[in-house]
Protein backbone atom coordinates (compact mmCIF):
# COMPACT_ATOMS: atom_id res chain seq x y z
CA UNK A 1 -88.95 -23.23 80.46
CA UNK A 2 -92.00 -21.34 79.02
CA UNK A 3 -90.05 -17.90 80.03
CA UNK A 4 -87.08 -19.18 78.19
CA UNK A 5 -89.34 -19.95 74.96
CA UNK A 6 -91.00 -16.56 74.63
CA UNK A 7 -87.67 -14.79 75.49
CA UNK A 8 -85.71 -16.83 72.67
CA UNK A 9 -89.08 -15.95 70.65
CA UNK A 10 -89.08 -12.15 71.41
CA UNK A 11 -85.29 -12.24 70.53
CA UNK A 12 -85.77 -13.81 66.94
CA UNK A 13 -88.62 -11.22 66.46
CA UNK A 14 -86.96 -8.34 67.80
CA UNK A 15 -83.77 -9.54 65.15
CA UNK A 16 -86.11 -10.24 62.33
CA UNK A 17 -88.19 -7.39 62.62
CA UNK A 18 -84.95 -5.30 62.71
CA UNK A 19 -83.59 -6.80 59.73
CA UNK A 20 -86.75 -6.25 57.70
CA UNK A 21 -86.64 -2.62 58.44
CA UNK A 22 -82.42 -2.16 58.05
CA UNK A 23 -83.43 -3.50 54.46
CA UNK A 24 -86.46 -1.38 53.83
CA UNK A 25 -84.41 1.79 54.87
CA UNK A 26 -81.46 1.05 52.71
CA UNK A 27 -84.13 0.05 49.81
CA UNK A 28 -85.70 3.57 50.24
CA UNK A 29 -82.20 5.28 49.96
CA UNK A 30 -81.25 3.28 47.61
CA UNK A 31 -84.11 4.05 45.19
CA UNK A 32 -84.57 7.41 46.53
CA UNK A 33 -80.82 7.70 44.50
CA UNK A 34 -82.61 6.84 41.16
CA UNK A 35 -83.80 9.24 38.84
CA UNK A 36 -86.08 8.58 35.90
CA UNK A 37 -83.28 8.52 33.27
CA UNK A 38 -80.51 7.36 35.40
CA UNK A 39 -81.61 3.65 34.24
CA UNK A 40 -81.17 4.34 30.96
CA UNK A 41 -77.48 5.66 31.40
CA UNK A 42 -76.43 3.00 33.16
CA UNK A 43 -77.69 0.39 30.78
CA UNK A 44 -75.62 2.31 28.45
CA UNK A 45 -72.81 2.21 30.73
CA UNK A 46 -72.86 -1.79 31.28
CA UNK A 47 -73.54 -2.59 27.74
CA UNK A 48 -70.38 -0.87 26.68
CA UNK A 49 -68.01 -2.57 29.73
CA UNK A 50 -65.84 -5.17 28.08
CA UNK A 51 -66.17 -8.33 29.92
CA UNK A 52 -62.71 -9.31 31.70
CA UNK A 53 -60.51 -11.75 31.05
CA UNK A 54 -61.36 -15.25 32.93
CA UNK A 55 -58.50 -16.72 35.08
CA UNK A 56 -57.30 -19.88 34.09
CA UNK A 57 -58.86 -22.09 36.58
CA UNK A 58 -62.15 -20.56 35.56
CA UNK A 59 -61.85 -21.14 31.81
CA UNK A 60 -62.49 -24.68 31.37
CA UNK A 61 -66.60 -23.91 33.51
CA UNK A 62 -67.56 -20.73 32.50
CA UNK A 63 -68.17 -19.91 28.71
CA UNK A 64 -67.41 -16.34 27.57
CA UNK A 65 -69.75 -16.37 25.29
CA UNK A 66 -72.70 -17.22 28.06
CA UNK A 67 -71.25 -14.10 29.66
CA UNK A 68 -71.74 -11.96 27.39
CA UNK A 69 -74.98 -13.13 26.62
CA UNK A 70 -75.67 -12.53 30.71
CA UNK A 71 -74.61 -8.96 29.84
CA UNK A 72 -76.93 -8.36 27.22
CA UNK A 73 -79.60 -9.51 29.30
CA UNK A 74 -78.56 -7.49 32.23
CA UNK A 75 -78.38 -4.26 29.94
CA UNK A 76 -81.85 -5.04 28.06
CA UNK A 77 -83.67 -5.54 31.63
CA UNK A 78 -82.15 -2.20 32.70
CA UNK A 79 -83.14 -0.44 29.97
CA UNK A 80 -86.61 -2.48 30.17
CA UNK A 81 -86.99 -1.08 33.82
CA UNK A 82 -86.00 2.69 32.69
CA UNK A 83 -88.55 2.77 30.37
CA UNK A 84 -91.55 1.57 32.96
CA UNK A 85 -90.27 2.48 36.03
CA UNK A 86 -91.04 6.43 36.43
CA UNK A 87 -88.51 7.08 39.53
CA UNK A 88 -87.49 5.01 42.43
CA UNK A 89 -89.82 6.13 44.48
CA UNK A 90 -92.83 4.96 42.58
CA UNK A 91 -91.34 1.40 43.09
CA UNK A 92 -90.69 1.82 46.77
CA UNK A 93 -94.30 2.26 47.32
CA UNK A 94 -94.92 -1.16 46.17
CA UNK A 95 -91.70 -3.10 47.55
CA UNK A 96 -92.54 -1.02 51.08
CA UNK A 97 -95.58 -2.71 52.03
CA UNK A 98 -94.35 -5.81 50.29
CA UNK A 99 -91.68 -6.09 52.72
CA UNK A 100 -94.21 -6.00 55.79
CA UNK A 101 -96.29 -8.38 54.11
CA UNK A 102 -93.18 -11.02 53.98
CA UNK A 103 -92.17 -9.96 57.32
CA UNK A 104 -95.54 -10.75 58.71
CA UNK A 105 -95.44 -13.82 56.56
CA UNK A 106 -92.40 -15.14 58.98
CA UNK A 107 -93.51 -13.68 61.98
CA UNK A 108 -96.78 -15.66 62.06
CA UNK A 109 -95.24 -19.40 62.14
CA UNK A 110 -92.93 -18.04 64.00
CA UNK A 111 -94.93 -17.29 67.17
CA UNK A 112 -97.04 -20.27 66.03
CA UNK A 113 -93.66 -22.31 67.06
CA UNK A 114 -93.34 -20.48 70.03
CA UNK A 115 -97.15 -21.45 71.15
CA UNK A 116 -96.73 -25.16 70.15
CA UNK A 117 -93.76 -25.25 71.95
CA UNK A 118 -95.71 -23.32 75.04
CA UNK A 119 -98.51 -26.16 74.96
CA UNK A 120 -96.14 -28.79 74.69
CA UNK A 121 -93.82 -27.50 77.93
CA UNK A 122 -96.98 -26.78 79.92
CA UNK A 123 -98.56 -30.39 78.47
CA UNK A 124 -95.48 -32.51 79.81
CA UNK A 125 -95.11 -30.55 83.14
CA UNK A 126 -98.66 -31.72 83.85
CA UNK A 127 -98.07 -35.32 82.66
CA UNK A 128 -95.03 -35.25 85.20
CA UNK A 129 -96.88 -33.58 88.08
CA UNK A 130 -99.46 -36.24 87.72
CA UNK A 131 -97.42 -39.12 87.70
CA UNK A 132 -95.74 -37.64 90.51
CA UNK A 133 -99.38 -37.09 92.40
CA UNK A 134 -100.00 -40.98 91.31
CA UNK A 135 -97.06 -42.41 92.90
CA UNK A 136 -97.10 -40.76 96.01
């Protein structure tokens, strides 16, 4: 049972730490792909898209002018993060290590589970083998 909790364990590591590092590659090319003024064009870009028409079922929940509103704030925030950010890279080498950090951040009660669940098998195997010894 203990070799079946530390392989499910290694599994769920192997898969998160695999995750973590699919998302910090595709982060990296991702940002690697913005320039310093690229920001600013495309906050010009989405502040002059006209907003869609809603369908019909949608109408009655969503109001159009909250939408645009959404837009406004989308295209001030872009052009907020054109102005301070200098390139991509200089934010990857913050989000980088702050991916690790959250990784590790999971990992840790994560092989805590694993141990508790270790004492726990190796506590009630005893119990049994005792009460075993005692009745015999």
């Amino acid at each position: 049972m203990k070799t079946l909790i530390w392989s499910f364990t290694a599994l769920l590591v192997a898969a998160w730490t695999g995750f973590v590092a699919i998302v910090h590659q595709l982060t990296g090319w991702l940002l690697g792909a913005v320039d310093a003024g690229a920001l600013l064009g495309a906050a010009g870009t989405v502040g002059g898209l006209s907003l869609p028409s809603l369908p019909a079922w949608l109408a009655p929940w969503i109001d159009t002018a909250s939408l645009a509103s959404l837009q406004a704030m989308i295209v001030s925030l872009v052009q907020w993060l054109g102005a301070v950010l200098p390139s991509g890279s200089a934010l990857m080498a913050w989000i980088g290590p702050l991916l690790w950090v959250g990784w590790a951040m999971v990992l840790i009660p994560m092989l805590g589970v694993a141990a508790l669940l270790h004492w726990l098998v190796g506590r009630a195997v005893s119990q049994q083998a005792s009460v075993r010894i005692a009745n015999a």
